[in-house]
PDB file of N, CA and C in Angstrom:
ATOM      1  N   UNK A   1       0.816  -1.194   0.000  1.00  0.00           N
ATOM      2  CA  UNK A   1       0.000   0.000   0.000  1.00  0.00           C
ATOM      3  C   UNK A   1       0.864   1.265   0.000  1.00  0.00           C
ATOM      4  N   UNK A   2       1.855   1.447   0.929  1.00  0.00           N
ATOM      5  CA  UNK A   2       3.037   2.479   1.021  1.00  0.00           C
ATOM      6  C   UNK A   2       3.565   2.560  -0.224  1.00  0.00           C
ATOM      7  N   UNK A   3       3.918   1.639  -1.371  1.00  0.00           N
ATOM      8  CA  UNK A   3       4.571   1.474  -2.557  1.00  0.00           C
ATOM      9  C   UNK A   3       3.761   2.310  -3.558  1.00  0.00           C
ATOM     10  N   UNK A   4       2.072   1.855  -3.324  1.00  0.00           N
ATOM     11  CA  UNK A   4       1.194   2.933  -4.553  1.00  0.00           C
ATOM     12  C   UNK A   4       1.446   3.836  -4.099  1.00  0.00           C
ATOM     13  N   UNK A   5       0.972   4.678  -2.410  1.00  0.00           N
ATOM     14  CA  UNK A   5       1.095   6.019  -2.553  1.00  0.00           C
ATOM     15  C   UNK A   5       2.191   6.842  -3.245  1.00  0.00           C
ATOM     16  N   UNK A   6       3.667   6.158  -2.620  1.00  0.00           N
ATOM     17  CA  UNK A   6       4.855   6.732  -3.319  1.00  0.00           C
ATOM     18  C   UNK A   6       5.009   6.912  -4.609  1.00  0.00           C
ATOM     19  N   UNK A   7       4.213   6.398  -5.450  1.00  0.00           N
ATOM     20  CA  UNK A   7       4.206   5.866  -6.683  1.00  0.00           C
ATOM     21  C   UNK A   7       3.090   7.344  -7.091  1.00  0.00           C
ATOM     22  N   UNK A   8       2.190   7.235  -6.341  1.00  0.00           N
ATOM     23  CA  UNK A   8       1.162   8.054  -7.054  1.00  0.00           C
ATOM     24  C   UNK A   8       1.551  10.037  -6.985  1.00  0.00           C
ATOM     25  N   UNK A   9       2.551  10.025  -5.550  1.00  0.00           N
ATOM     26  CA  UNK A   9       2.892  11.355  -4.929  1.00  0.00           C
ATOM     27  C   UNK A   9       4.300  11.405  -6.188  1.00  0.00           C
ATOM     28  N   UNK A  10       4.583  10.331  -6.618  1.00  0.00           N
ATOM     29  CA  UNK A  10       6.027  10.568  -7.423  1.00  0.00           C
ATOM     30  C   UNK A  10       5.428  11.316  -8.567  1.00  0.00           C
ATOM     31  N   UNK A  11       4.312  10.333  -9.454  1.00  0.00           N
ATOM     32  CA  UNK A  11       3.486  10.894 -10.539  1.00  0.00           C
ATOM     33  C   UNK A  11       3.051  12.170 -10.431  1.00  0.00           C
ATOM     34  N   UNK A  12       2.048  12.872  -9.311  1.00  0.00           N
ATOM     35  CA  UNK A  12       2.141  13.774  -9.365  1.00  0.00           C
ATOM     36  C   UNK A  12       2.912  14.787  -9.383  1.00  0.00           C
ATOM     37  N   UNK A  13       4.144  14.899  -8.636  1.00  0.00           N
ATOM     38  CA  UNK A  13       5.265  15.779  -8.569  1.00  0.00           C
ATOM     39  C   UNK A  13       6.013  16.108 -10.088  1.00  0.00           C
ATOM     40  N   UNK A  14       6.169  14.413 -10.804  1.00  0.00           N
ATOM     41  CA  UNK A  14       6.435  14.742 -12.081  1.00  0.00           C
ATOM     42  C   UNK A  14       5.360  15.392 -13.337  1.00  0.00           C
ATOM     43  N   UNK A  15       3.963  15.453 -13.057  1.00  0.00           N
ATOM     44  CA  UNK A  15       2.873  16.005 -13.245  1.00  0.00           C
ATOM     45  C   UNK A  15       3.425  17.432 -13.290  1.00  0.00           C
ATOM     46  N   UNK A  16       3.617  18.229 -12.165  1.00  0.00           N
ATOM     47  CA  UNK A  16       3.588  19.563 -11.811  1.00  0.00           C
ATOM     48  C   UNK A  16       4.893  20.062 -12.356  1.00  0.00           C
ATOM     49  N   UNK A  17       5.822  19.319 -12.396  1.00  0.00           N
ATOM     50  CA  UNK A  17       7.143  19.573 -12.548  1.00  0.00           C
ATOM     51  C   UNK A  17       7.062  19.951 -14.461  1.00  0.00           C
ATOM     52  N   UNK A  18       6.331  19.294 -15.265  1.00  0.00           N
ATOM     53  CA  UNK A  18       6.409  18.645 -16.408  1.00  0.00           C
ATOM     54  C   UNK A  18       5.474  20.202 -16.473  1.00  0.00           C
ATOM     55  N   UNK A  19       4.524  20.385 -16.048  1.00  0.00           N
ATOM     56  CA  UNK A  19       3.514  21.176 -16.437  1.00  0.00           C
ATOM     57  C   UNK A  19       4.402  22.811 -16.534  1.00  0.00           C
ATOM     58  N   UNK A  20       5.450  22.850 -15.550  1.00  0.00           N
ATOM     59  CA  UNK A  20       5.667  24.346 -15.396  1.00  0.00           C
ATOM     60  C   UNK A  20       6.856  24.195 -16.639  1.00  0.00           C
ATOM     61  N   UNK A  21       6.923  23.921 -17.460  1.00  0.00           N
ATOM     62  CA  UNK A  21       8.295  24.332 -18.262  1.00  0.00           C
ATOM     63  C   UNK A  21       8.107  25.035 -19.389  1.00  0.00           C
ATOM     64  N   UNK A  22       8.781  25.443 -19.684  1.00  0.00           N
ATOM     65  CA  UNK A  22       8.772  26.901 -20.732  1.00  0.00           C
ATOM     66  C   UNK A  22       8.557  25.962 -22.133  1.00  0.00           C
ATOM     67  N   UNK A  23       7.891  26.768 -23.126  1.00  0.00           N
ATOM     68  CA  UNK A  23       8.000  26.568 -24.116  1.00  0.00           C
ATOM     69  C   UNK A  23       8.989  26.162 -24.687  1.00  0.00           C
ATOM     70  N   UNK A  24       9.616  25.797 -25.685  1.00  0.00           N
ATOM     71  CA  UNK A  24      10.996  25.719 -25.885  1.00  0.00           C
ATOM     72  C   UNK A  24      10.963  26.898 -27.315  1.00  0.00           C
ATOM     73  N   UNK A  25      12.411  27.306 -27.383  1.00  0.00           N
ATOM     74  CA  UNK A  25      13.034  28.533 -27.873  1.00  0.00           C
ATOM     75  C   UNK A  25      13.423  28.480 -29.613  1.00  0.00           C
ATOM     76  N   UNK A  26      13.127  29.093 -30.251  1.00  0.00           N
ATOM     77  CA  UNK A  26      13.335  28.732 -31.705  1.00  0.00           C
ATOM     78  C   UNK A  26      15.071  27.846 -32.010  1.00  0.00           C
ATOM     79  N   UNK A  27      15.774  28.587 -30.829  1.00  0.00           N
ATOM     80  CA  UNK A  27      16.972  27.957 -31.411  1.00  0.00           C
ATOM     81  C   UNK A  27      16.774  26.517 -30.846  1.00  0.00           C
ATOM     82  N   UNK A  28      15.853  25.713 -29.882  1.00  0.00           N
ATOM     83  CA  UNK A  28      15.929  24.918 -29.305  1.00  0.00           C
ATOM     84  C   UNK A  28      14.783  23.658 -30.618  1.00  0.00           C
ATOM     85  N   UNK A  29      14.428  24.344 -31.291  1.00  0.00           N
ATOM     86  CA  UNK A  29      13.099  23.996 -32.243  1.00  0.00           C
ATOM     87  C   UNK A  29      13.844  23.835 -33.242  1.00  0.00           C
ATOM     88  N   UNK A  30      14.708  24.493 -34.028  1.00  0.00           N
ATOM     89  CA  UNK A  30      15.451  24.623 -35.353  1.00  0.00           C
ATOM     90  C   UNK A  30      16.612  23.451 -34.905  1.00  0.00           C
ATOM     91  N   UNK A  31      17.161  22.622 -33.674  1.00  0.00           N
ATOM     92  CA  UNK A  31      17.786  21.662 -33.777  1.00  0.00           C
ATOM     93  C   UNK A  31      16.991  20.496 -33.288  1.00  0.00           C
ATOM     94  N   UNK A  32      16.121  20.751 -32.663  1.00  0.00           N
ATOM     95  CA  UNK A  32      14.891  19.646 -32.644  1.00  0.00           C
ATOM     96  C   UNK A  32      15.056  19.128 -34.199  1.00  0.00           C
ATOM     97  N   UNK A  33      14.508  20.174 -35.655  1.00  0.00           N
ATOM     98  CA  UNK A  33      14.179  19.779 -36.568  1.00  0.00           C
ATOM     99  C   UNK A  33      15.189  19.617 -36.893  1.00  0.00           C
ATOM    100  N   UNK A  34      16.451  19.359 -36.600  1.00  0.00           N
ATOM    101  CA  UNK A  34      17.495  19.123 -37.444  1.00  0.00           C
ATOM    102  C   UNK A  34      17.992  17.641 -37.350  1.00  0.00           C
ATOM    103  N   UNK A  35      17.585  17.426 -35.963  1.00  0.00           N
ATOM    104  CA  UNK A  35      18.193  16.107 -35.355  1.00  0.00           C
ATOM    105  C   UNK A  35      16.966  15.154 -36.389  1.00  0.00           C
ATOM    106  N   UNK A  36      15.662  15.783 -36.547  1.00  0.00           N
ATOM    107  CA  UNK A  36      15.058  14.712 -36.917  1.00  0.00           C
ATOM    108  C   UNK A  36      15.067  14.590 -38.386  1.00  0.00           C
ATOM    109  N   UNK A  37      15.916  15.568 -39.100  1.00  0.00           N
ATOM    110  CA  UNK A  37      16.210  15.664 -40.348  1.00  0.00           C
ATOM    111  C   UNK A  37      17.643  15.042 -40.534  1.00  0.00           C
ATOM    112  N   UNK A  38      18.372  14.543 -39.710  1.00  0.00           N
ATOM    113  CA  UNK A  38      19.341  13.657 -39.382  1.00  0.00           C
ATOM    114  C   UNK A  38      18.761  12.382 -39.155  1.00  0.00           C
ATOM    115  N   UNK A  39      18.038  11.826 -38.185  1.00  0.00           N
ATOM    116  CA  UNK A  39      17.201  10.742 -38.170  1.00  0.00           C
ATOM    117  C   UNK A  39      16.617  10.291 -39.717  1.00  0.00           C
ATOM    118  N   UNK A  40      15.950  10.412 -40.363  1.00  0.00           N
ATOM    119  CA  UNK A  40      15.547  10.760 -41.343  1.00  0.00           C
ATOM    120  C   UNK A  40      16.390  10.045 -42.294  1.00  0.00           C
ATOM    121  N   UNK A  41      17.567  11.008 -42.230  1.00  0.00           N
ATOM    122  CA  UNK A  41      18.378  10.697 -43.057  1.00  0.00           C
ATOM    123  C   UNK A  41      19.164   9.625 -42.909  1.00  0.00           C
ATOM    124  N   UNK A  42      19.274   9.433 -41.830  1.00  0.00           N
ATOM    125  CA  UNK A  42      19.615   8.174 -41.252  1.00  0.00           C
ATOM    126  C   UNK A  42      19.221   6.855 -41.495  1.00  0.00           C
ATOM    127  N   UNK A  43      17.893   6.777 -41.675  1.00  0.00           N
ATOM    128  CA  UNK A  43      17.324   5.640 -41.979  1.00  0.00           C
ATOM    129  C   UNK A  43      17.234   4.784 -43.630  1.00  0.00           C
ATOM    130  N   UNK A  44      17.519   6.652 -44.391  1.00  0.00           N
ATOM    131  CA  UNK A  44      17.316   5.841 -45.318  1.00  0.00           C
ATOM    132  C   UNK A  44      19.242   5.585 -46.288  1.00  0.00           C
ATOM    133  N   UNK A  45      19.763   5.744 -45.609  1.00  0.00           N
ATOM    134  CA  UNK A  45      21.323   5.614 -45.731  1.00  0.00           C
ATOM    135  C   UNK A  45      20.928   3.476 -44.909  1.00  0.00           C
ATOM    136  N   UNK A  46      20.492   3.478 -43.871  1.00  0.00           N
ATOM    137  CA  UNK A  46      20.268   2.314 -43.613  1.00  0.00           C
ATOM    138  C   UNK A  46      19.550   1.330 -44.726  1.00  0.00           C
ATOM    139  N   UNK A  47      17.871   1.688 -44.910  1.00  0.00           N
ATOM    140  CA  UNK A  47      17.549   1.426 -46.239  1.00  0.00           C
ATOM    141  C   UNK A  47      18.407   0.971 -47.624  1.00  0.00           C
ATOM    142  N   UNK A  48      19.115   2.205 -47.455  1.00  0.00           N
ATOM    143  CA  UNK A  48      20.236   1.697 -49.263  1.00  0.00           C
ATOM    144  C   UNK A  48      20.844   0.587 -48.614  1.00  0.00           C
ATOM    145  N   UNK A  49      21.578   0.526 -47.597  1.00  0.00           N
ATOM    146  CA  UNK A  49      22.846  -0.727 -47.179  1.00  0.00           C
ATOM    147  C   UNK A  49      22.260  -1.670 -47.198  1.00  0.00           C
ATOM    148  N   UNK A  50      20.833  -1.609 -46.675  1.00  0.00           N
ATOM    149  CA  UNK A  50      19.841  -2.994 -46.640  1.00  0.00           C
ATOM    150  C   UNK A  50      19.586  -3.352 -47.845  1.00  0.00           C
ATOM    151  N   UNK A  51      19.526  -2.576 -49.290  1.00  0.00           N
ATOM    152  CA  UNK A  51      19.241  -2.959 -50.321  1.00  0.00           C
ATOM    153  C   UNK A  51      20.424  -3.517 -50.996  1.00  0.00           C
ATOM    154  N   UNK A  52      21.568  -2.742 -50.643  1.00  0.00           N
ATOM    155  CA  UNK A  52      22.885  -2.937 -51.513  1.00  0.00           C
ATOM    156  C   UNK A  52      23.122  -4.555 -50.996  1.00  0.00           C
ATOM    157  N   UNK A  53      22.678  -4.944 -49.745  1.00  0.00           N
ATOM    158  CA  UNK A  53      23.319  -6.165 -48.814  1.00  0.00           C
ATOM    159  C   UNK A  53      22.459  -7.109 -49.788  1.00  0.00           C
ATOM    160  N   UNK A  54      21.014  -6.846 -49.918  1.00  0.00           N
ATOM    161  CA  UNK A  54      20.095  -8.237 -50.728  1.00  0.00           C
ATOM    162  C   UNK A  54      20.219  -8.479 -52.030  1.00  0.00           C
ATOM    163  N   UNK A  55      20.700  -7.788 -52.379  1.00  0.00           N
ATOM    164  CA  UNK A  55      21.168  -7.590 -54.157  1.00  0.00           C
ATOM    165  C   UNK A  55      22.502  -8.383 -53.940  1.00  0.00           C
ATOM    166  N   UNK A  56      23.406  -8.433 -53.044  1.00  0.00           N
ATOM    167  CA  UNK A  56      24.312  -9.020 -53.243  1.00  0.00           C
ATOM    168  C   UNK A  56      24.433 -10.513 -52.825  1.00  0.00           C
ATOM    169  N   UNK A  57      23.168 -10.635 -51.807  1.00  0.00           N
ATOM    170  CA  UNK A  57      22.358 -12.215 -51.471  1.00  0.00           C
ATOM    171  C   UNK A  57      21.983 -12.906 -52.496  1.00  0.00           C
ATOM    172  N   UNK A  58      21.277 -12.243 -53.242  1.00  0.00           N
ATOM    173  CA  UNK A  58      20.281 -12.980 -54.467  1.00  0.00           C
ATOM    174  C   UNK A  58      21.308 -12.889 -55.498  1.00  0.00           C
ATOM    175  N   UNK A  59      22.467 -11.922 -55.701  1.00  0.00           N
ATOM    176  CA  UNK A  59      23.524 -12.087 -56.906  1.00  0.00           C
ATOM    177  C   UNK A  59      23.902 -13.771 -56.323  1.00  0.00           C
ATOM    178  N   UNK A  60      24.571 -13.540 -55.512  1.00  0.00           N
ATOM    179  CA  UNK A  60      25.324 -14.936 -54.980  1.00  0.00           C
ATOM    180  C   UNK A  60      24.304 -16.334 -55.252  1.00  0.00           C
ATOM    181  N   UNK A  61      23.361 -16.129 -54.580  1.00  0.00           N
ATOM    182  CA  UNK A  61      22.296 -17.134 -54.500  1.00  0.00           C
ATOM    183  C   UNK A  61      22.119 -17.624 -56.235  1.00  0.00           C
ATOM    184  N   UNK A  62      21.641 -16.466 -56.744  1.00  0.00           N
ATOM    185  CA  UNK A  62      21.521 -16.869 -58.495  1.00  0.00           C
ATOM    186  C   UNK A  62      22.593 -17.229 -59.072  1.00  0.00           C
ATOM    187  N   UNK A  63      23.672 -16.853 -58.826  1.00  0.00           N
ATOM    188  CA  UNK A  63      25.061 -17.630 -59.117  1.00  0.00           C
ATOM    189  C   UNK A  63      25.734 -18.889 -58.880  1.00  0.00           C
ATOM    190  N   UNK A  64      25.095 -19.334 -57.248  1.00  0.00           N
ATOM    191  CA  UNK A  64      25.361 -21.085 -57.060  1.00  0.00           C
ATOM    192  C   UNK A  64      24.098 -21.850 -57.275  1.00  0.00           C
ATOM    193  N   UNK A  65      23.137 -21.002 -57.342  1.00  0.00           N
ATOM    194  CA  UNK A  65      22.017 -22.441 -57.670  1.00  0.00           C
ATOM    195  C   UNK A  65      21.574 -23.380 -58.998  1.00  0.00           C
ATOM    196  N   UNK A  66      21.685 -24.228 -58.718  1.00  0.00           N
ATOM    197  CA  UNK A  66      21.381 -25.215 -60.087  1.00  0.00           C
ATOM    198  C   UNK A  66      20.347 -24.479 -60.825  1.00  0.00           C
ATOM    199  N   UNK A  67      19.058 -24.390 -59.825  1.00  0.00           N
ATOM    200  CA  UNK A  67      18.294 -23.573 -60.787  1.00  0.00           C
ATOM    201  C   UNK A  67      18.106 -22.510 -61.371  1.00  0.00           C
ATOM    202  N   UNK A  68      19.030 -21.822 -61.407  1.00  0.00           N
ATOM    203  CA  UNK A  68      19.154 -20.552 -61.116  1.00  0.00           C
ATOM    204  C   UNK A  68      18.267 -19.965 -62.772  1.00  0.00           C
ATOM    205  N   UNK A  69      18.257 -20.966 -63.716  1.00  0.00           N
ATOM    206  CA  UNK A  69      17.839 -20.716 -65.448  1.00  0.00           C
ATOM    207  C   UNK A  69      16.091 -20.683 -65.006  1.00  0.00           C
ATOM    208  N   UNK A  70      15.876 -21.370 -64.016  1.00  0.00           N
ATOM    209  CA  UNK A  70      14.448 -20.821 -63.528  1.00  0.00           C
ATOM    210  C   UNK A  70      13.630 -20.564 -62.799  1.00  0.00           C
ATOM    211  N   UNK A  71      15.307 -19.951 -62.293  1.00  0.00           N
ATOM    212  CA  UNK A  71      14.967 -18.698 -61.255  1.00  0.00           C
ATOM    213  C   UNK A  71      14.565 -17.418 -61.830  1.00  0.00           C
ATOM    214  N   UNK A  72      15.225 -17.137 -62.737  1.00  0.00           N
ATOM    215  CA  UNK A  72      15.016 -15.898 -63.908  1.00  0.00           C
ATOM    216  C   UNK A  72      14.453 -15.458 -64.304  1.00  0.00           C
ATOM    217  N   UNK A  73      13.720 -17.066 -64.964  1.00  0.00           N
ATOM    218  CA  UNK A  73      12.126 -16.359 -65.381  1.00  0.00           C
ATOM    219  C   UNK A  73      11.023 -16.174 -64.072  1.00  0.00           C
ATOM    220  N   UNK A  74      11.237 -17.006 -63.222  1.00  0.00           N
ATOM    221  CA  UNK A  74       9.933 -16.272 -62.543  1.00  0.00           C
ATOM    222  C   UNK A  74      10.390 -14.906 -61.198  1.00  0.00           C
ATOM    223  N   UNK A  75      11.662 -14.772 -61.669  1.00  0.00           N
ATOM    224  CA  UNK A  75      11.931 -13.461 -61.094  1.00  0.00           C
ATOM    225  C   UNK A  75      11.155 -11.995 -61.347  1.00  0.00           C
ATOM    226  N   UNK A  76      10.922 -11.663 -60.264  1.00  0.00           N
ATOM    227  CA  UNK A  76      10.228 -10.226 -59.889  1.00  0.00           C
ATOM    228  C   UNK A  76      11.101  -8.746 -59.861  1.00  0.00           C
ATOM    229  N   UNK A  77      10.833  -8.221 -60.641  1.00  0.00           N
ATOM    230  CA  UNK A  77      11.671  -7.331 -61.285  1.00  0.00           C
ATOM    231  C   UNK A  77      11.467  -6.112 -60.149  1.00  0.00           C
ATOM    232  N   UNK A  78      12.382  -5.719 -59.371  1.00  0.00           N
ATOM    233  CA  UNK A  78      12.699  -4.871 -58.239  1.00  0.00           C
ATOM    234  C   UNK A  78      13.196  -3.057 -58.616  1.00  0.00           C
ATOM    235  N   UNK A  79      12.966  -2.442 -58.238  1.00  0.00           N
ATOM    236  CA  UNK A  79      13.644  -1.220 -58.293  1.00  0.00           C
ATOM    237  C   UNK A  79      14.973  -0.691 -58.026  1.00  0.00           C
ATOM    238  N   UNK A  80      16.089  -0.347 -58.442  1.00  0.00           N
ATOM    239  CA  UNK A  80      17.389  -0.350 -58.062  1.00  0.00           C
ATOM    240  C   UNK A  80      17.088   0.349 -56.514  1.00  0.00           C
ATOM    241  N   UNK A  81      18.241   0.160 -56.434  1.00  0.00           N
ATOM    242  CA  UNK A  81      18.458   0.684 -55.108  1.00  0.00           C
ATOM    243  C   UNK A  81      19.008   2.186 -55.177  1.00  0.00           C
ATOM    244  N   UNK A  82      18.389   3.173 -54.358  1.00  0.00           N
ATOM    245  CA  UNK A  82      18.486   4.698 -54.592  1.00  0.00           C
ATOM    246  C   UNK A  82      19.357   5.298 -53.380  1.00  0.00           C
ATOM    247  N   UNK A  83      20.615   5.768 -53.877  1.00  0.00           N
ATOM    248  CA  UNK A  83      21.642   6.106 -52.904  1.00  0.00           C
ATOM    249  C   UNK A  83      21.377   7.846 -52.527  1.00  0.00           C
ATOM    250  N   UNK A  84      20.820   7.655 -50.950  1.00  0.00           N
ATOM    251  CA  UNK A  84      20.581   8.875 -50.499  1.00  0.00           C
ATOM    252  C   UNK A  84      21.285   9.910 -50.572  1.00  0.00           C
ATOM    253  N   UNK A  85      22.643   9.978 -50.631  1.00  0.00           N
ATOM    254  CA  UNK A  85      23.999  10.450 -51.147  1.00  0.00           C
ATOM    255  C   UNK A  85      24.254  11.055 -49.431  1.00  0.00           C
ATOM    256  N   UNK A  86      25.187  12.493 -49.449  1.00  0.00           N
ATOM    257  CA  UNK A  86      25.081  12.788 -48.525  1.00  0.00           C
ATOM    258  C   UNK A  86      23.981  13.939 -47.432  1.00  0.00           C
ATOM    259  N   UNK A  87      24.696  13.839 -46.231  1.00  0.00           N
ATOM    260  CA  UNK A  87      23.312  14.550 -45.738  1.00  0.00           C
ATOM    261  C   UNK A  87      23.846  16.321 -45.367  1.00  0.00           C
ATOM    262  N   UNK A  88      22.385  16.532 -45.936  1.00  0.00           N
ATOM    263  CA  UNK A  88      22.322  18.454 -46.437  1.00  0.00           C
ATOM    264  C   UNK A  88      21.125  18.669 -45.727  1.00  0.00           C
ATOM    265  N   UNK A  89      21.019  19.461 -44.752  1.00  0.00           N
ATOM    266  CA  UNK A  89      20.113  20.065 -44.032  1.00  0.00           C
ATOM    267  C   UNK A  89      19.880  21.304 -44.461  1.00  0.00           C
ATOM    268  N   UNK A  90      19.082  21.779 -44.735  1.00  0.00           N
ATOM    269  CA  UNK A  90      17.970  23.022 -45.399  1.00  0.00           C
ATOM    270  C   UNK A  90      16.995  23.220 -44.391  1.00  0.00           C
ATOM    271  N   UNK A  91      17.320  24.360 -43.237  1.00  0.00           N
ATOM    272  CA  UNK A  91      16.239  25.198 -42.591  1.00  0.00           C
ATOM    273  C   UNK A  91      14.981  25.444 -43.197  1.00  0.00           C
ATOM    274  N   UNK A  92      13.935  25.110 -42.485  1.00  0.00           N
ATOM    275  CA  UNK A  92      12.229  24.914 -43.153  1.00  0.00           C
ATOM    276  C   UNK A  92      11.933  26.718 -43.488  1.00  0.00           C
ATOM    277  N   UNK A  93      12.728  27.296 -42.683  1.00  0.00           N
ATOM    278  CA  UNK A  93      12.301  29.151 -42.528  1.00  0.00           C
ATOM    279  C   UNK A  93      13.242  29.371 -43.439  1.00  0.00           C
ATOM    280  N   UNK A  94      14.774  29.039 -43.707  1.00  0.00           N
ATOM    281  CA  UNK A  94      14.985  29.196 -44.791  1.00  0.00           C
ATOM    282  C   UNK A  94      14.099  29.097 -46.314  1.00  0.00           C
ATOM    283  N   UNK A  95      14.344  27.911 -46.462  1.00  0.00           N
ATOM    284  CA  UNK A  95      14.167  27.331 -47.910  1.00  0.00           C
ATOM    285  C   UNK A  95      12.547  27.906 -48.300  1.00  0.00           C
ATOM    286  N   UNK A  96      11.772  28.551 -47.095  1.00  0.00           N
ATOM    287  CA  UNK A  96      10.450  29.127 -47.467  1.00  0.00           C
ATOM    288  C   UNK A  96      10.391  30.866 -47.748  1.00  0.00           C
ATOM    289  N   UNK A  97      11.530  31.012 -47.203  1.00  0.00           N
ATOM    290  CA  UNK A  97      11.511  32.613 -47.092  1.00  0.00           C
ATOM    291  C   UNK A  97      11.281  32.512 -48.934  1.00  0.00           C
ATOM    292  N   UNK A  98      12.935  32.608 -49.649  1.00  0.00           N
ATOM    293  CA  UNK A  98      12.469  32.722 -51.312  1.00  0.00           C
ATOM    294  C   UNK A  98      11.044  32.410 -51.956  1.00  0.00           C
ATOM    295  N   UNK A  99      10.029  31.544 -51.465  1.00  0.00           N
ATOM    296  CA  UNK A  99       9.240  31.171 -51.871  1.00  0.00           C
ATOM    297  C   UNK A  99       8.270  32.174 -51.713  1.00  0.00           C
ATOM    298  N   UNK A 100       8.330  32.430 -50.187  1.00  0.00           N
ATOM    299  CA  UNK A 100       7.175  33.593 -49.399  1.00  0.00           C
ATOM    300  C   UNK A 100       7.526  34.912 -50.394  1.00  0.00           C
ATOM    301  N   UNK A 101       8.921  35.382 -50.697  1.00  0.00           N
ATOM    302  CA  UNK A 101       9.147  36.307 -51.515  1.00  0.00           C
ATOM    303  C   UNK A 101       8.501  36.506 -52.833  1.00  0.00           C
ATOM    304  N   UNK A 102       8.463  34.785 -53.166  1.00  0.00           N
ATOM    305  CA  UNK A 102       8.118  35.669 -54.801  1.00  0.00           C
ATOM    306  C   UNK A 102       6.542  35.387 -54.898  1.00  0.00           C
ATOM    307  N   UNK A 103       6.216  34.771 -53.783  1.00  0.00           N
ATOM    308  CA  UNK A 103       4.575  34.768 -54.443  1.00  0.00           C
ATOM    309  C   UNK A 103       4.027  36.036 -54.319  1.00  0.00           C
ATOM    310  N   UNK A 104       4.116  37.010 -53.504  1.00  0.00           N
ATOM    311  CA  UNK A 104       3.574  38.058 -52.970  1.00  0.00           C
ATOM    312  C   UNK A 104       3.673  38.642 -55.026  1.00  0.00           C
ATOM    313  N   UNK A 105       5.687  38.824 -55.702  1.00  0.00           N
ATOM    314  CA  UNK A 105       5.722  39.555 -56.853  1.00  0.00           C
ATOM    315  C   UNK A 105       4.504  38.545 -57.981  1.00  0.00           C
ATOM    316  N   UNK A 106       4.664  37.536 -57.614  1.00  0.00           N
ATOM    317  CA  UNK A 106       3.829  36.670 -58.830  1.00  0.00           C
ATOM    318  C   UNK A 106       2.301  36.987 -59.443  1.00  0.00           C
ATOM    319  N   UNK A 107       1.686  37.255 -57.397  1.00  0.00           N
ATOM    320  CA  UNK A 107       0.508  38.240 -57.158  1.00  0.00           C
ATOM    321  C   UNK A 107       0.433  39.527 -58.485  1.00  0.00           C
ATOM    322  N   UNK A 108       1.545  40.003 -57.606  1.00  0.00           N
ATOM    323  CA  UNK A 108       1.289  41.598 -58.135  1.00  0.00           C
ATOM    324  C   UNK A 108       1.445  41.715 -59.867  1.00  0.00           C
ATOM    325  N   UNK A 109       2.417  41.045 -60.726  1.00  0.00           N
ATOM    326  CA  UNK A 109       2.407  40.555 -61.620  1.00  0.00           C
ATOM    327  C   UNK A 109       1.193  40.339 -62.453  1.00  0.00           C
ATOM    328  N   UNK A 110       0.470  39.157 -61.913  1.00  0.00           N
ATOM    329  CA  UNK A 110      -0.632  38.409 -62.701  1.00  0.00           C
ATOM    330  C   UNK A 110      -2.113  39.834 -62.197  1.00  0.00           C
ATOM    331  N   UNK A 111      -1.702  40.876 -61.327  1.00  0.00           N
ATOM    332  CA  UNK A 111      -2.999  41.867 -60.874  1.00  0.00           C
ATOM    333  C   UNK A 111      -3.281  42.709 -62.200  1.00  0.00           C
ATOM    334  N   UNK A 112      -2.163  43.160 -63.006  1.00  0.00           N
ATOM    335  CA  UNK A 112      -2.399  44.031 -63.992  1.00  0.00           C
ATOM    336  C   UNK A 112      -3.035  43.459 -64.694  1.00  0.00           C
ATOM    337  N   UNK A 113      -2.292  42.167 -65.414  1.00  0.00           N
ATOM    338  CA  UNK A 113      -3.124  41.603 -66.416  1.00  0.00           C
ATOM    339  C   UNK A 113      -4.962  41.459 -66.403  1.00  0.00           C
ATOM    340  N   UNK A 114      -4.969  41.184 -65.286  1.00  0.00           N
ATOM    341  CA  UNK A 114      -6.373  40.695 -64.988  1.00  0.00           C
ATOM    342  C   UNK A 114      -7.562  41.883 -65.121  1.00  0.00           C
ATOM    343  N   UNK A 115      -6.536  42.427 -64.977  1.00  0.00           N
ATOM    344  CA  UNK A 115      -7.848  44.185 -64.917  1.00  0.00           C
ATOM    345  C   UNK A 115      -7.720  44.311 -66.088  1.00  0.00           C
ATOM    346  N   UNK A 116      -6.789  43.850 -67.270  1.00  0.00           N
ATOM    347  CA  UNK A 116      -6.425  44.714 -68.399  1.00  0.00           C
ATOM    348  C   UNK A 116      -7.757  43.674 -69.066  1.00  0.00           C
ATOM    349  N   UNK A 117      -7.910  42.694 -68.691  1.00  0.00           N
ATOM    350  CA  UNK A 117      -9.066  41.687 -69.288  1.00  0.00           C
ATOM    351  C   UNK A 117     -10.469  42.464 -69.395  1.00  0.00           C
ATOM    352  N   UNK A 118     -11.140  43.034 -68.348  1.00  0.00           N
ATOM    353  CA  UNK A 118     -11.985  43.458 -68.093  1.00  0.00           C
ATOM    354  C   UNK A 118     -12.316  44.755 -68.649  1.00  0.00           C
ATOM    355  N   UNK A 119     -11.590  45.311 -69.116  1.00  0.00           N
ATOM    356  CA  UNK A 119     -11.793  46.682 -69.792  1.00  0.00           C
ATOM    357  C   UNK A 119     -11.576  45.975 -71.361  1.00  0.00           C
ATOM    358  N   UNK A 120     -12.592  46.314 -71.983  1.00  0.00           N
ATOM    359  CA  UNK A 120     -12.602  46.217 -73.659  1.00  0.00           C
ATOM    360  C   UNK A 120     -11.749  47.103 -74.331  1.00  0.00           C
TER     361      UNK A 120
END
């Protein structure tokens, strides 16, 4: 019985504790997204090795097996394997600013034309 209460007074404390903390800070947010744009990238660098590794299973495999003349034909034709290359992180507030820039001119651009329609 002593074990739940402790248990339940622990929960709460980490409750209250958890509740008072600050927001977190753009610079604390911009490596949040970076780590998980590392993760990310991570996986699929794993992905290629996993592909490069079965391609070199089934080379081998199709190379010692007797059957290998019909193995061929009822082989299932796979997608190469796509090498993530290396890893390049591009800020989300970056790579949007240029964008945010030119739609506003693209706007203003396509405004003349449109009026010039309407007048005969």
């Amino acid at each position: 019985m002593k074990s739940v209460i402790v248990f339940l007074a622990g929960t709460a404390l980490t409750m209250a504790a958890v509740a008072k903390l600050p927001a977190p800070s753009d610079e604390a947010k911009a490596k949040a997204a970076e780590a998980a744009a590392k993760t990310a990238h991570a996986g699929k660098v794993d992905a290629y090795k996993l592909c490069k590794s079965q391609d070199k299973v089934a080379a081998h495999y199709q190379k010692g097996s007797k059957t290998a003349s019909k193995d061929k034909k009822d082989a299932v034709a796979t997608p190469a394997c796509a090498d993530p290359g290396a890893f390049v992180y591009v800020p989300a507030a970056a790579a949007s600013a240029p964008a945010a820039a030119a739609a506003p001119a693209a706007q203003t651009a396509a405004a003349p034309a449109a009026t010039d329609k309407k007048k005969p």
